[in-house]
PDB file of N, CA and C in Angstrom:
ATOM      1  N   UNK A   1      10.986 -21.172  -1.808  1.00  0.00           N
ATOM      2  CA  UNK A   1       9.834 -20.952  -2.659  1.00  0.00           C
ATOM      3  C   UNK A   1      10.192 -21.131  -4.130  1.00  0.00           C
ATOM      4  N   UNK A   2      11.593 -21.212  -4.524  1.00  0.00           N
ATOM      5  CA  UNK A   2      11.746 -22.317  -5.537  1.00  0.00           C
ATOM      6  C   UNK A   2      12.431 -20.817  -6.535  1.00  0.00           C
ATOM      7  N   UNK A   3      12.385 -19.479  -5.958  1.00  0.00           N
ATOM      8  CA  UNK A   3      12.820 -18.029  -6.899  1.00  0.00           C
ATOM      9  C   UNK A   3      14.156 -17.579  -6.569  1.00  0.00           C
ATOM     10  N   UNK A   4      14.705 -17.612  -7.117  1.00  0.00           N
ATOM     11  CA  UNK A   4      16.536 -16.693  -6.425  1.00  0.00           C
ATOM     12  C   UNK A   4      16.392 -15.325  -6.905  1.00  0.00           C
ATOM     13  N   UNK A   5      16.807 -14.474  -5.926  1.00  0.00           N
ATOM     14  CA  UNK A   5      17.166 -13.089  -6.346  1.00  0.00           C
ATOM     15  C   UNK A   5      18.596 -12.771  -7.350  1.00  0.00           C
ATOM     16  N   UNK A   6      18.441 -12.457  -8.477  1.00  0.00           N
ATOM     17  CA  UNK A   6      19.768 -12.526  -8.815  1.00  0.00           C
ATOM     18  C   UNK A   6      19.891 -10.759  -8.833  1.00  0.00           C
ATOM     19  N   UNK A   7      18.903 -10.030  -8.318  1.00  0.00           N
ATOM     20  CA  UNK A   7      19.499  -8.540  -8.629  1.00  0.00           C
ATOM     21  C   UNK A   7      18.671  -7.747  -8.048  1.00  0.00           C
ATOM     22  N   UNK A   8      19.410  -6.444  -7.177  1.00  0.00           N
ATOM     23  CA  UNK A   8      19.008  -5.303  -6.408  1.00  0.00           C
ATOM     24  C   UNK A   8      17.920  -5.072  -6.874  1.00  0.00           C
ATOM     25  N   UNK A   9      16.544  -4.835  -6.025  1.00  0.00           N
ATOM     26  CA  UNK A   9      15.394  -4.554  -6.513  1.00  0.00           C
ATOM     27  C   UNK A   9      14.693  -5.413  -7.797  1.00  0.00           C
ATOM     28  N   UNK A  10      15.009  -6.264  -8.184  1.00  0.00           N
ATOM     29  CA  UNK A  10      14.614  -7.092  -9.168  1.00  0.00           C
ATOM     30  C   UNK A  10      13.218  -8.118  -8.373  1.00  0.00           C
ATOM     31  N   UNK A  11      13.294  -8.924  -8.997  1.00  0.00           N
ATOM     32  CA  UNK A  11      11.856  -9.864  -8.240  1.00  0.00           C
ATOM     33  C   UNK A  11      12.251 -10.557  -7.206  1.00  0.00           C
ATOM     34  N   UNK A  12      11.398 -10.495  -6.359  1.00  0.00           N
ATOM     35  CA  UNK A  12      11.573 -11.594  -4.786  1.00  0.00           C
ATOM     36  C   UNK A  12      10.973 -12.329  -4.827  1.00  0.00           C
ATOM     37  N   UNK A  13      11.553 -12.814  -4.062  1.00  0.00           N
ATOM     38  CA  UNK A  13      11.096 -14.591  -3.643  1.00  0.00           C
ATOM     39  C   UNK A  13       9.556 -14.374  -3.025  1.00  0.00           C
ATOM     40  N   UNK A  14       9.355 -13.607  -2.346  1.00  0.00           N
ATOM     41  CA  UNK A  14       7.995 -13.488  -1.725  1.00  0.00           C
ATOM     42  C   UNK A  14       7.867 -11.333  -1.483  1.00  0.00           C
ATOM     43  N   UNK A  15       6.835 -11.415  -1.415  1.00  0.00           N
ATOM     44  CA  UNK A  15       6.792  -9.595  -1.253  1.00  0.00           C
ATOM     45  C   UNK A  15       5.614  -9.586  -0.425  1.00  0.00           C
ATOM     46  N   UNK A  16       5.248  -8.978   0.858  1.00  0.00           N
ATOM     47  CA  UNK A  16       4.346  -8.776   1.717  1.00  0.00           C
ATOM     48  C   UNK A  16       4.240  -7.325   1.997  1.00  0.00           C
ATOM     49  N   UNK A  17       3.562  -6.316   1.483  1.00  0.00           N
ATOM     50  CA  UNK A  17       3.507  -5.576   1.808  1.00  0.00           C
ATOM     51  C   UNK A  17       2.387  -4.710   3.198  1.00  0.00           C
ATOM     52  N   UNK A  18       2.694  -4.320   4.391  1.00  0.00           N
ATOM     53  CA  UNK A  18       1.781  -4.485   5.488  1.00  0.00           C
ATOM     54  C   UNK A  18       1.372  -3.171   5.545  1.00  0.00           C
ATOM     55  N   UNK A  19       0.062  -2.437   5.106  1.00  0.00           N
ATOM     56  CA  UNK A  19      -0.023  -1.303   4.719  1.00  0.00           C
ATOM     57  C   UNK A  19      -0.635  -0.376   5.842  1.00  0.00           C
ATOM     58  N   UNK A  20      -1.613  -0.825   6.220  1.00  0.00           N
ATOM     59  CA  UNK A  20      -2.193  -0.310   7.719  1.00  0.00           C
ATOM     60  C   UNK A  20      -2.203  -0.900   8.545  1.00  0.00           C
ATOM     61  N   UNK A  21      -2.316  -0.753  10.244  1.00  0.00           N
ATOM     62  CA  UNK A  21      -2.450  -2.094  11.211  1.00  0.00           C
ATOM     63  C   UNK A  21      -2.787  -0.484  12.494  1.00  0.00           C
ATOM     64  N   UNK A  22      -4.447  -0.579  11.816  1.00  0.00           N
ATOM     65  CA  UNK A  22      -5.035   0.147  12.817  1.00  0.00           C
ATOM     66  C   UNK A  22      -4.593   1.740  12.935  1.00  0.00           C
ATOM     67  N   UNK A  23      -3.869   1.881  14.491  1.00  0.00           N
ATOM     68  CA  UNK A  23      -3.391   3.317  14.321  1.00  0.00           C
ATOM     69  C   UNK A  23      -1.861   3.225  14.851  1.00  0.00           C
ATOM     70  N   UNK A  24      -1.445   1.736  14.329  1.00  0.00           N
ATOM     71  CA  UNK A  24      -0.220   1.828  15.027  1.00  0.00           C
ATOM     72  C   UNK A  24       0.785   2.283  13.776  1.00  0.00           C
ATOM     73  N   UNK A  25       1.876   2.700  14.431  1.00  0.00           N
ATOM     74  CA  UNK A  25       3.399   3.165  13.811  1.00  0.00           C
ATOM     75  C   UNK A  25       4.431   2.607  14.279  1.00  0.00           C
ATOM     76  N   UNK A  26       4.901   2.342  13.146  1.00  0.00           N
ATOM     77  CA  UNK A  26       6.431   1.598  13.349  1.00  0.00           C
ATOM     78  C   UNK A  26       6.813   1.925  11.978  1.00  0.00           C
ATOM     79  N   UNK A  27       8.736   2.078  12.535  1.00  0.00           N
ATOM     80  CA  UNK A  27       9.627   2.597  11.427  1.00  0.00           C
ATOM     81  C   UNK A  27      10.746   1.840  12.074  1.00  0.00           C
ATOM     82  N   UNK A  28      11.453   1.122  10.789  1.00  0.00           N
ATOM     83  CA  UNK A  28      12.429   0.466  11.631  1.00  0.00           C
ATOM     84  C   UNK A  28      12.702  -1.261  11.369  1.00  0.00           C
ATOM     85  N   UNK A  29      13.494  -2.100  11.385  1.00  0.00           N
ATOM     86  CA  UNK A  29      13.614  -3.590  11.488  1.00  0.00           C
ATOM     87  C   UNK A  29      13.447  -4.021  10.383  1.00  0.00           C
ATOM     88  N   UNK A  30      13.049  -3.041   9.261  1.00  0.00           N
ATOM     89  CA  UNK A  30      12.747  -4.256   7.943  1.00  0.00           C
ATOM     90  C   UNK A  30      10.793  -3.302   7.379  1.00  0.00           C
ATOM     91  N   UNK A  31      10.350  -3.316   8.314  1.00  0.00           N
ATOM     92  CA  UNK A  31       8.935  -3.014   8.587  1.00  0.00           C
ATOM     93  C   UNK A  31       8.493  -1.590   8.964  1.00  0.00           C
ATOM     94  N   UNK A  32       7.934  -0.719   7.786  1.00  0.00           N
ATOM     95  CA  UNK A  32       7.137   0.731   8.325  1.00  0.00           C
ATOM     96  C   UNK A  32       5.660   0.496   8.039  1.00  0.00           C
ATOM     97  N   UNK A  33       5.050   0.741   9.238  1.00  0.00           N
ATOM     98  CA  UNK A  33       4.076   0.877   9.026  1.00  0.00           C
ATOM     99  C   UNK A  33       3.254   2.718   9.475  1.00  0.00           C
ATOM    100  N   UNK A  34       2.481   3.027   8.533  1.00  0.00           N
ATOM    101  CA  UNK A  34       1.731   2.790   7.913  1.00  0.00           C
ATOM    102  C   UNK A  34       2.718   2.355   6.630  1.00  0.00           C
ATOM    103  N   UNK A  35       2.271   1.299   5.504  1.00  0.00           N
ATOM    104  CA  UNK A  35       2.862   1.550   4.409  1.00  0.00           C
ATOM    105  C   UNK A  35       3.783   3.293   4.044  1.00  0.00           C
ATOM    106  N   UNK A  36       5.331   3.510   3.507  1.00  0.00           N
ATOM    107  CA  UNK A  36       5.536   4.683   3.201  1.00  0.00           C
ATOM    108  C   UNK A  36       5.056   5.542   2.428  1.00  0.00           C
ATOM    109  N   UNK A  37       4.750   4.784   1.173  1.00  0.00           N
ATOM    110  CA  UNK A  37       4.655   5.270   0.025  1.00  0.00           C
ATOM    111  C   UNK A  37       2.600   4.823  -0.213  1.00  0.00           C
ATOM    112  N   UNK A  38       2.453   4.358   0.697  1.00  0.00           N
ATOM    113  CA  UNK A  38       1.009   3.996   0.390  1.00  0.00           C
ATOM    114  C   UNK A  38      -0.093   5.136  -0.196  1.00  0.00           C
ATOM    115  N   UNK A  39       0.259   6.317  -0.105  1.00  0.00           N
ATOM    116  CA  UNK A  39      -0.708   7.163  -0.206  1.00  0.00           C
ATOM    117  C   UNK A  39      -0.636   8.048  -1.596  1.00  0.00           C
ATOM    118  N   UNK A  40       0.199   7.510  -2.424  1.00  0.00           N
ATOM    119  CA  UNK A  40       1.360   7.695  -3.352  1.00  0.00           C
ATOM    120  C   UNK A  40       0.773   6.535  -4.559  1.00  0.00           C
ATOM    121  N   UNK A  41       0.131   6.009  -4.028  1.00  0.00           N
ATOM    122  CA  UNK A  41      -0.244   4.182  -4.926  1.00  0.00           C
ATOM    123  C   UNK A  41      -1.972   3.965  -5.310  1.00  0.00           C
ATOM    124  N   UNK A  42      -2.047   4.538  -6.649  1.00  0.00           N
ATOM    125  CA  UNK A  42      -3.451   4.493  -6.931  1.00  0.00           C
ATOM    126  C   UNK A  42      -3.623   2.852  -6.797  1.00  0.00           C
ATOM    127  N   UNK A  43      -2.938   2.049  -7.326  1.00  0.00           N
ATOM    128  CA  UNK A  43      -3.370   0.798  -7.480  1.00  0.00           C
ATOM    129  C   UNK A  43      -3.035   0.294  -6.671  1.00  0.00           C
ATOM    130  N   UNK A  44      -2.907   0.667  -4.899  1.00  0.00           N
ATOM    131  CA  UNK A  44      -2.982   0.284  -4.367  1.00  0.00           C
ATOM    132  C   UNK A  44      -4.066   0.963  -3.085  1.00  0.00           C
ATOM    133  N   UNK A  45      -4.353   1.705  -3.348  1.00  0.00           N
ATOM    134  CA  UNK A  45      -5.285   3.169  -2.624  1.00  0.00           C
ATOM    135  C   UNK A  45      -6.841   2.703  -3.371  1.00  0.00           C
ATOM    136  N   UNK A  46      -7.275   2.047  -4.736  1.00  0.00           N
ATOM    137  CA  UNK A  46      -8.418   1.758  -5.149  1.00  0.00           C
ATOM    138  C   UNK A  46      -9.073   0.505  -4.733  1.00  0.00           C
ATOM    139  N   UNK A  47      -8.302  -0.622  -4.704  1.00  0.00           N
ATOM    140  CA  UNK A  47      -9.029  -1.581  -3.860  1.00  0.00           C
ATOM    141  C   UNK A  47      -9.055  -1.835  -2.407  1.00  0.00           C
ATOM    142  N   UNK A  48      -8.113  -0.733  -1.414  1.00  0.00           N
ATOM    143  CA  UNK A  48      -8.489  -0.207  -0.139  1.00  0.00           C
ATOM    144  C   UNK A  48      -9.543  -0.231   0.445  1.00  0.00           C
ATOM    145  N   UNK A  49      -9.935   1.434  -0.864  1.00  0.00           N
ATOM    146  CA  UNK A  49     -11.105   2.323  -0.543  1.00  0.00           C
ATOM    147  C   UNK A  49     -12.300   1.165  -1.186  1.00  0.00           C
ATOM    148  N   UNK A  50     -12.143  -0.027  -1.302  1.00  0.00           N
ATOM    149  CA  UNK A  50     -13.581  -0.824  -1.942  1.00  0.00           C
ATOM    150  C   UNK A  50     -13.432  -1.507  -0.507  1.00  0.00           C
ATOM    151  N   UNK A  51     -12.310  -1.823   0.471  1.00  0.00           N
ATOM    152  CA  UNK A  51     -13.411  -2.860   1.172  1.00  0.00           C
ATOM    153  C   UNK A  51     -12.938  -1.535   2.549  1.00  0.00           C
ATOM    154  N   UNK A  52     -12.372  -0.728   2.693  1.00  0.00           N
ATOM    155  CA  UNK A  52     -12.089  -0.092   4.112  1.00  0.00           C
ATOM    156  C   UNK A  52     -12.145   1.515   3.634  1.00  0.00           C
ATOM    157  N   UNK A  53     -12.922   1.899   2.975  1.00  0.00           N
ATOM    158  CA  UNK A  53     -12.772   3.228   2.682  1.00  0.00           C
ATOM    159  C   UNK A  53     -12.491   4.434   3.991  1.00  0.00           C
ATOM    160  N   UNK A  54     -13.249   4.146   4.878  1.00  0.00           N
ATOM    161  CA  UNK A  54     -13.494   4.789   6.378  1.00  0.00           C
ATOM    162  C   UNK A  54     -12.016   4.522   6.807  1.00  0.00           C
ATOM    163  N   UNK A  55     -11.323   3.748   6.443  1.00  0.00           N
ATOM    164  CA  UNK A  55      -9.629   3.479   7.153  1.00  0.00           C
ATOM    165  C   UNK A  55      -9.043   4.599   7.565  1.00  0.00           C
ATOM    166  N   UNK A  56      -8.411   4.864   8.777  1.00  0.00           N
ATOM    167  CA  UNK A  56      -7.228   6.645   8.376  1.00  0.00           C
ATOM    168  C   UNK A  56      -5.813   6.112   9.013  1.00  0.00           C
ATOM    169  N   UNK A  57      -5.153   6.562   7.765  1.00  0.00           N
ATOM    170  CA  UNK A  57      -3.754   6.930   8.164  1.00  0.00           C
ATOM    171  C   UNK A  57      -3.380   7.523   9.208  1.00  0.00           C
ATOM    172  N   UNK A  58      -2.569   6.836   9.808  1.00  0.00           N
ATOM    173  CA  UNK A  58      -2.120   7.609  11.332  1.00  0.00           C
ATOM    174  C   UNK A  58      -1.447   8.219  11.391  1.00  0.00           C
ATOM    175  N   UNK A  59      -1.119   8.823  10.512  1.00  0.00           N
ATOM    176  CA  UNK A  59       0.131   9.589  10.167  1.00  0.00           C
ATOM    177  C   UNK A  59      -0.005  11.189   9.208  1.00  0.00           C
ATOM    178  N   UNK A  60      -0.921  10.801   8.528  1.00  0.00           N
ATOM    179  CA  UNK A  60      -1.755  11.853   7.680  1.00  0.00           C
ATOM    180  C   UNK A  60      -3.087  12.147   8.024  1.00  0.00           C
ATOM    181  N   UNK A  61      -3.484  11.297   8.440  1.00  0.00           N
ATOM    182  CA  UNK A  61      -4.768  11.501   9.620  1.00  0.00           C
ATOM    183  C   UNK A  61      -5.971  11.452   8.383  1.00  0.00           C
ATOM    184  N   UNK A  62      -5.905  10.800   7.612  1.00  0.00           N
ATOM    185  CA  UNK A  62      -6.847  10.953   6.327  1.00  0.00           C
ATOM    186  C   UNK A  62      -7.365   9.491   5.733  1.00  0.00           C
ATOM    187  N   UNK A  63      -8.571   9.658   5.476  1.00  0.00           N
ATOM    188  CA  UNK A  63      -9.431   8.366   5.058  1.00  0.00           C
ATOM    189  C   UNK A  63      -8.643   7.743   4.058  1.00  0.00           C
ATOM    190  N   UNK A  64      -9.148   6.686   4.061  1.00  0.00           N
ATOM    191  CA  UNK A  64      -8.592   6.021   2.768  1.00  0.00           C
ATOM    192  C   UNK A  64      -9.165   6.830   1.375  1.00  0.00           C
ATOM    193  N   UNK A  65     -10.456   6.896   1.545  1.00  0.00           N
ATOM    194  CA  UNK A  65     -10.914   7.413   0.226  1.00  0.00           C
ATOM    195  C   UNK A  65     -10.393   8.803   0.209  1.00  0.00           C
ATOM    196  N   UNK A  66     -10.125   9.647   1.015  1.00  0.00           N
ATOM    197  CA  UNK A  66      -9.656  11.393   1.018  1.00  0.00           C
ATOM    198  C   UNK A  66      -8.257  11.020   0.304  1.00  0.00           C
ATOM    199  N   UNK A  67      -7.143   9.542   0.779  1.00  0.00           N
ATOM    200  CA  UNK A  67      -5.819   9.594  -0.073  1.00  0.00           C
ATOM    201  C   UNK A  67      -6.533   9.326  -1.075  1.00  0.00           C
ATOM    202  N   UNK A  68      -7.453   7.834  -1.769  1.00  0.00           N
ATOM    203  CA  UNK A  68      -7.365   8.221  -3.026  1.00  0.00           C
ATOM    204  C   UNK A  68      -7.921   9.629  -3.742  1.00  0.00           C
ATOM    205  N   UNK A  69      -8.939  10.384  -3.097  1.00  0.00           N
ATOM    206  CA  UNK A  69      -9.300  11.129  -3.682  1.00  0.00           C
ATOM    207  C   UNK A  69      -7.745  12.523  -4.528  1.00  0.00           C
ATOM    208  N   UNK A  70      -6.864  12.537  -3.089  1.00  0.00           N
ATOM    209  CA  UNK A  70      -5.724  13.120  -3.111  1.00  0.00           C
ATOM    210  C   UNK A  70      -4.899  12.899  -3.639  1.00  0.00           C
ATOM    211  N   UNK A  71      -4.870  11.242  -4.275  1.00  0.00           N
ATOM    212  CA  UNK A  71      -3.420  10.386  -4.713  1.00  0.00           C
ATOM    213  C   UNK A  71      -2.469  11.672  -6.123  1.00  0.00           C
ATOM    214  N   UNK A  72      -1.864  11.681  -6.047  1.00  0.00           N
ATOM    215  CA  UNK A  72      -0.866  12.172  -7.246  1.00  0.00           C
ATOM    216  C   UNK A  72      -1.044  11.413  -7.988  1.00  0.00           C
ATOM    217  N   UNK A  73      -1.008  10.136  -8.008  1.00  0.00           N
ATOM    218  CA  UNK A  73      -1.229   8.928  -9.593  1.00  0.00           C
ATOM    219  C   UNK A  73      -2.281   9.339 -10.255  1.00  0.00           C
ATOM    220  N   UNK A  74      -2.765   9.174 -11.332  1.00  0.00           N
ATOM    221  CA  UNK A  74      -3.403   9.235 -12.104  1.00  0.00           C
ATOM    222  C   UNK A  74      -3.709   7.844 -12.960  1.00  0.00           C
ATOM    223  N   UNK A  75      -2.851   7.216 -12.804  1.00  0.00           N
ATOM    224  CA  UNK A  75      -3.103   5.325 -13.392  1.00  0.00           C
ATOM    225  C   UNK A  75      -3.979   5.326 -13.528  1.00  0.00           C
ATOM    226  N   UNK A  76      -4.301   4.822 -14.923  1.00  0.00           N
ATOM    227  CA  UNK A  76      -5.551   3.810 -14.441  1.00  0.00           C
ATOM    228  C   UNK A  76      -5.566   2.524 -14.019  1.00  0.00           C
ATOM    229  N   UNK A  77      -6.416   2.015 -13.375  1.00  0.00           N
ATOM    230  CA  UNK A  77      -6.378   0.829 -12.379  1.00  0.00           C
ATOM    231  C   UNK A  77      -7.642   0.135 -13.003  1.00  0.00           C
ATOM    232  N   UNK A  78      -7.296  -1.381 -13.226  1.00  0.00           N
ATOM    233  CA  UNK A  78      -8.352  -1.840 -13.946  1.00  0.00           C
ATOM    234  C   UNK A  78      -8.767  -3.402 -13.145  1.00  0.00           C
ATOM    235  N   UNK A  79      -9.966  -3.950 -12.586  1.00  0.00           N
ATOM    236  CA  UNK A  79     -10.311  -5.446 -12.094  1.00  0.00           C
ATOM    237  C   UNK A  79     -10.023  -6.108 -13.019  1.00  0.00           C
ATOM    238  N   UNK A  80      -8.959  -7.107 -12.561  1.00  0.00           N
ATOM    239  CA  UNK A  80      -8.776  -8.575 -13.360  1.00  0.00           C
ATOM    240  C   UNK A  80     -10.457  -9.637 -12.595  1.00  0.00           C
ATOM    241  N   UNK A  81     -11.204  -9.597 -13.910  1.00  0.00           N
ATOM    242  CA  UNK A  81     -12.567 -10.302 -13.491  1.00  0.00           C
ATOM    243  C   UNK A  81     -12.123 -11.808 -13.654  1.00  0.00           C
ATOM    244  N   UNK A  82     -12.214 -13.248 -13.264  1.00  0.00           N
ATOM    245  CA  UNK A  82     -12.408 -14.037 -13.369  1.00  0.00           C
ATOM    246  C   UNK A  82     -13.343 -15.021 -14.212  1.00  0.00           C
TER     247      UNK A  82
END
């Protein structure tokens, strides 16, 4: 993809992060799902709750909108409009 890693945690070549997949769990190989830290991530917990708000963590057993309502972040999170 044309990027070299030259350093621990620095930028990757590609980043996929797989945050929900229904009510399944997996920990392990490279891959946790639910996301770990997902519930932890306003700016990633706000455009969730816009297209899957009803979503629940299988793990916390809680809507998408109940984490953001819950999130610890405080960020603000802003739409890049086009």
């Amino acid at each position: 993809m044309g990027r070299v890693r030259t350093r621990h945690k620095g930028p990757r070549v590609i980043d996929l992060d797989l945050l929900l997949a229904g009510s399944d769990i997996r920990a392990g190989g490279g891959v946790d799902v639910p996301h770990p830290r997902l519930h932890l991530r306003r700016f990633v917990l706000l455009p969730l709750c816009e297209i899957a708000p009803g979503a629940t963590h299988p793990v916390l057993r809680k809507t998408v909108a109940e984490l953001l309502r819950d999130c610890p972040d405080r960020s603000r999170v802003e739409a890049l409009r086009t």
